[in-house]
Protein backbone atom coordinates (compact mmCIF):
# COMPACT_ATOMS: atom_id res chain seq x y z
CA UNK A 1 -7.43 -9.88 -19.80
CA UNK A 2 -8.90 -9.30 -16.40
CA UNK A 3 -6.69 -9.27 -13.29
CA UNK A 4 -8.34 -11.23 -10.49
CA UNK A 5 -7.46 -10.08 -6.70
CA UNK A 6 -6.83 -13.20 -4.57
CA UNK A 7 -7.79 -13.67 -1.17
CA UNK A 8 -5.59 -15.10 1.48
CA UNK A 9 -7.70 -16.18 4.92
CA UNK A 10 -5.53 -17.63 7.66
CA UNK A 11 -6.31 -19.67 11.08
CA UNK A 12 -9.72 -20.14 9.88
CA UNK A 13 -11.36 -22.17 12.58
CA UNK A 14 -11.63 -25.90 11.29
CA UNK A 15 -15.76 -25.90 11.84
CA UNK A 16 -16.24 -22.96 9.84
CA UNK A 17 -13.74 -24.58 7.20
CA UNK A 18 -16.34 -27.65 7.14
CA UNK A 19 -19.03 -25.37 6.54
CA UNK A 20 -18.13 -23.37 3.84
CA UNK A 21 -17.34 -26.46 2.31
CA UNK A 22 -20.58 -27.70 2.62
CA UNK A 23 -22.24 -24.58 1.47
CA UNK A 24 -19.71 -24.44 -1.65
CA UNK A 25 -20.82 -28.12 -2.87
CA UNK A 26 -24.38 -27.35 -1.85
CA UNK A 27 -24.73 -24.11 -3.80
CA UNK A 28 -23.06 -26.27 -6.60
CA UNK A 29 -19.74 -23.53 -6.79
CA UNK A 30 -16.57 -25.00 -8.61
CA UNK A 31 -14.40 -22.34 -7.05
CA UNK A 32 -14.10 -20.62 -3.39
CA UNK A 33 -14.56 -16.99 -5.66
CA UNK A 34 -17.75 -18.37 -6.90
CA UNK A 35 -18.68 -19.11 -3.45
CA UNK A 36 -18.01 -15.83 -2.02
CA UNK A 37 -19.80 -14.12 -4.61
CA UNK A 38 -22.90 -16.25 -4.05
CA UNK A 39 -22.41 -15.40 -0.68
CA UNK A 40 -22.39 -11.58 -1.09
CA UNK A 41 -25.34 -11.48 -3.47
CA UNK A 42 -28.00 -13.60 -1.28
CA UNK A 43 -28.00 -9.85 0.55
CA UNK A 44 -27.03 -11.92 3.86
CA UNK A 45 -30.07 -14.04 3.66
CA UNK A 46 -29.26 -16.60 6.53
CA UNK A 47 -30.20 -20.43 5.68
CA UNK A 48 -30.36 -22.67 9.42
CA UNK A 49 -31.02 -25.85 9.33
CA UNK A 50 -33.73 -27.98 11.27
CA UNK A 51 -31.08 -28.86 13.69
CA UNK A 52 -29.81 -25.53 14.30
CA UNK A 53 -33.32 -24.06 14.46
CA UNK A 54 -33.98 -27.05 17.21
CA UNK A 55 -31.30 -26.21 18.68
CA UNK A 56 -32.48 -22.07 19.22
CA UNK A 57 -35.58 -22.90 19.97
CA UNK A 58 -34.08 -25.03 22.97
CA UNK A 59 -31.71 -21.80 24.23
CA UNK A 60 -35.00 -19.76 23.81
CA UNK A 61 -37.64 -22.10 26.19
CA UNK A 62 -34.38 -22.72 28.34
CA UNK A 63 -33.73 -18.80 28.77
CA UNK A 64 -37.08 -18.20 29.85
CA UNK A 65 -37.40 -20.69 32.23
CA UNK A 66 -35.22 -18.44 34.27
CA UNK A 67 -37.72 -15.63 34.29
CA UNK A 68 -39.03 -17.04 37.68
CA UNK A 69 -36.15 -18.19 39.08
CA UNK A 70 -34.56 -14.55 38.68
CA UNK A 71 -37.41 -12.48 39.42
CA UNK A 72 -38.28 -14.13 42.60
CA UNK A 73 -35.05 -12.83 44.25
CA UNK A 74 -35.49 -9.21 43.18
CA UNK A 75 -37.02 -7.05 46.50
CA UNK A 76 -38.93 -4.56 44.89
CA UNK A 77 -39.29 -2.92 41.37
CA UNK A 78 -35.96 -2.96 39.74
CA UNK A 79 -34.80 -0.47 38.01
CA UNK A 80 -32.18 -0.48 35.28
CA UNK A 81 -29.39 1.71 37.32
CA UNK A 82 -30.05 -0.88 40.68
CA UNK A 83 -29.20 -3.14 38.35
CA UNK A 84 -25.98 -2.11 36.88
CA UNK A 85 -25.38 -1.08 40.46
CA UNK A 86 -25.81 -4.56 41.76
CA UNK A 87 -23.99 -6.28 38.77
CA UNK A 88 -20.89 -4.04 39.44
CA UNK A 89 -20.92 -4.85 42.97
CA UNK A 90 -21.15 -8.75 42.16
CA UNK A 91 -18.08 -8.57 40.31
CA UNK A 92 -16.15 -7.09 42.93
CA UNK A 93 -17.00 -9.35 45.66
């Protein structure tokens, strides 16, 4: 007979808990090794859902938005080192 390791995960945040969950009754797994193994072989194929996609698409057309906003109060060409140079000195202040 085969000796199985087992797998002991602690503090495991209560969303991610949910989700796993959901993935283990959605990919029709009986046990949490099945799971896992599922997991491992889909080569870290990621699955998002409508909402989530939404949800990126939002951050995306939000993040650009501040293109204008930021670049208006640049004087001049930046450059990557004024930058780093001006971030460092934001900090400080």
């Amino acid at each position: 007979m085969e000796a199985l390791a087992t797998i002991l995960i602690k503090n495991l945040p209560e969303d991610v808990l949910k989700e796993l969950k959901r993935l283990k009754v959605e990919l029709g797994c009986r046990t949490w090794a099945e799971l896992l193994s599922k997991l491992v072989q889909s080569e870290r194929e990621i699955s998002l859902g409508e909402g989530k996609l939404r949800e990126m698409r939002s951050g995306v057309r939000d993040f650009l938005k501040l293109r204008g906003p930021v670049s208006s109060k640049w004087v001049g060409h930046p450059t990557v080192l004024k930058e780093v140079r001006r971030s460092r000195d934001h900090g400080t202040g």
